[in-house]
Protein backbone atom coordinates (compact mmCIF):
# COMPACT_ATOMS: atom_id res chain seq x y z
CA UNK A 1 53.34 -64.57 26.30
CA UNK A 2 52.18 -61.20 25.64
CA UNK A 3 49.81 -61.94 22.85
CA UNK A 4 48.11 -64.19 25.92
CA UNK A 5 48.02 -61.44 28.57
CA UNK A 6 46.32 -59.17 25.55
CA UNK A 7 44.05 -61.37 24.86
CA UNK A 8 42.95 -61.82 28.67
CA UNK A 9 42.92 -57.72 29.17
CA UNK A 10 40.80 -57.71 26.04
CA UNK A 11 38.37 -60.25 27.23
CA UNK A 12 38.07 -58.60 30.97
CA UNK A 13 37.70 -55.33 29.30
CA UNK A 14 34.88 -56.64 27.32
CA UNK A 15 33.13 -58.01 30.16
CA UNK A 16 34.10 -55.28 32.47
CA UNK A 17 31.94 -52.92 29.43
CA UNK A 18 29.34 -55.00 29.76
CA UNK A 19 28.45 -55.84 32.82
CA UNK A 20 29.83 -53.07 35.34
CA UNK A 21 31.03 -52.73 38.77
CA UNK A 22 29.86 -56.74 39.45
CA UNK A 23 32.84 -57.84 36.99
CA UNK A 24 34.77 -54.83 38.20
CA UNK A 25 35.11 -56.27 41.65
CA UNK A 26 35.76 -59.19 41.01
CA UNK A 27 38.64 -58.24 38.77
CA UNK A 28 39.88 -55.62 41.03
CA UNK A 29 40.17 -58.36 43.80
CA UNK A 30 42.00 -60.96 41.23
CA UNK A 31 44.53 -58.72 39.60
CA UNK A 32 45.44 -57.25 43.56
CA UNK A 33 46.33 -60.65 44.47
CA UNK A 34 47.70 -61.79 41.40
CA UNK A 35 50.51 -58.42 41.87
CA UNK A 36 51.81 -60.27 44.91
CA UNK A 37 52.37 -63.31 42.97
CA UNK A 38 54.34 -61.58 40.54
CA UNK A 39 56.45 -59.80 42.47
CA UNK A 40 57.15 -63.05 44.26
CA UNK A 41 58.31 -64.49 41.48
CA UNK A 42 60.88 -61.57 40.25
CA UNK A 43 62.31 -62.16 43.87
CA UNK A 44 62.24 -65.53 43.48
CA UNK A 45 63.90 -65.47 40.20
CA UNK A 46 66.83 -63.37 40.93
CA UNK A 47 67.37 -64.99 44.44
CA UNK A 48 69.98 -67.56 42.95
CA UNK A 49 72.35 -64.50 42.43
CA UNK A 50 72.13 -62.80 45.84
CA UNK A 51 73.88 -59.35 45.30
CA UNK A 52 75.62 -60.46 42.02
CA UNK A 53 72.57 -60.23 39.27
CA UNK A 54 74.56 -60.42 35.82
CA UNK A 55 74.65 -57.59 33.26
CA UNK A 56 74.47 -54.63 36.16
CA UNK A 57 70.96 -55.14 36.40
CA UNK A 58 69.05 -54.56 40.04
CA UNK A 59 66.46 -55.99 42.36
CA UNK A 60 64.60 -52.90 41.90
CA UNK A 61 64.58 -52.36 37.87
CA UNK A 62 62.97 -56.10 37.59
CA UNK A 63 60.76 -54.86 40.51
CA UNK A 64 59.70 -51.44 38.55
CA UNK A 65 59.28 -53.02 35.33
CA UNK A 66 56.62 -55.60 36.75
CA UNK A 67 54.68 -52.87 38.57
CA UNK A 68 54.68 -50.78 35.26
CA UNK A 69 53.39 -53.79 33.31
CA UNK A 70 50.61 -54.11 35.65
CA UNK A 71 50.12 -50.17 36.21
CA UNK A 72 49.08 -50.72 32.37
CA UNK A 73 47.13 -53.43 32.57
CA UNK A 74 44.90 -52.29 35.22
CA UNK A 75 44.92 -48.93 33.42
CA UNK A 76 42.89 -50.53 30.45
CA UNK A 77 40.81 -52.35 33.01
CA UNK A 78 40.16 -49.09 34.84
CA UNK A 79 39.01 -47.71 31.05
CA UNK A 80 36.75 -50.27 30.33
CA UNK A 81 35.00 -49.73 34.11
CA UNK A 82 34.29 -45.97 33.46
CA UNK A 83 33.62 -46.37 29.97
CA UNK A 84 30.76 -49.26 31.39
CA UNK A 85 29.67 -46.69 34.05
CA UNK A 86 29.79 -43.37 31.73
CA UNK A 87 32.27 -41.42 32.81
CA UNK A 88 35.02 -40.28 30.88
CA UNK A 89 38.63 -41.69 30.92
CA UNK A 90 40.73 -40.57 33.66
CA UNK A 91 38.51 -38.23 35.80
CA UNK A 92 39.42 -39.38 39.18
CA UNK A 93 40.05 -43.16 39.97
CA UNK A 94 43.12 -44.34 39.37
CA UNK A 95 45.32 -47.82 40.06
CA UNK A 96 47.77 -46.87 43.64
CA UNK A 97 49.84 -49.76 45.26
CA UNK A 98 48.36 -49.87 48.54
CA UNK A 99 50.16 -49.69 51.59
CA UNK A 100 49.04 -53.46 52.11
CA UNK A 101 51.13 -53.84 48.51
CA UNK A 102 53.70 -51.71 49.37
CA UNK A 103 54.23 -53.61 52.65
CA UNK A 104 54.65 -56.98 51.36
CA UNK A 105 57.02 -55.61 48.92
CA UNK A 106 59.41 -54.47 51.26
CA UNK A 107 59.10 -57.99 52.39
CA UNK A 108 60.56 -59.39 50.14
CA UNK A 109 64.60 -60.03 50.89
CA UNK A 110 67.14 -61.59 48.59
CA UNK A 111 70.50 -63.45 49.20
CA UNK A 112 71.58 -65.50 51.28
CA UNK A 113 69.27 -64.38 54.68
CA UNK A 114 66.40 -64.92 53.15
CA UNK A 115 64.41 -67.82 53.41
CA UNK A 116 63.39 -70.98 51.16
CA UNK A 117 62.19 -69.14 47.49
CA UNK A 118 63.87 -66.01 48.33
CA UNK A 119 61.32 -64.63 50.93
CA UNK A 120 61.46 -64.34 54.21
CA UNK A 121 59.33 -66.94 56.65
């Protein structure tokens, strides 16, 4: 639920504020992995239908949508880090999928070639 995910960005945030790069990293290195999870699932999730996804929707759109929803996410998380180091908002760092991202993305394959949970072994 959304209300849950705000709640957790709210909370990191917080700590994030408080407590500086420590929290930072260790949040960095979460929400990186958790990305590869998600995208997982959208492949997973649309597998059953191969190339015949109902309502004309694509791999691709589920595929953008999830990266903007975490784009923003990380955004806010990004916020809270230069707020806690005193820099102002949006004066260099910024969230980029990293070729390591980008790479297992492309890995992921749907219909019928691909393997058990819609990825291939």
């Amino acid at each position: 639920e959304s209300r849950h995910v705000g709640y957790g960005i709210h909370l990191l945030s917080s700590l994030i504020e408080e407590h500086g790069d420590p929290i930072w990293d260790l949040v960095q290195m979460r929400m990186n992995g958790l990305l590869m999870g998600a995208m997982q699932v959208v492949a997973e999730m649309l597998a059953p239908y191969g190339d015949d996804i109902p309502f004309g929707v694509t791999v691709e759109h589920f595929m953008m949508h999830a990266q903007g929803q975490f784009q923003k996410r990380y955004a806010r998380l990004e916020k809270a880090r230069e707020k806690a180091r005193g820099a102002t908002p949006g004066d260099g760092s910024h969230f980029e999928i990293t070729p390591k991202v980008a790479t297992a993305q492309a890995d992921i394959r749907l219909g019928p070639e691909a393997g058990e949970g819609g990825r291939d072994e």
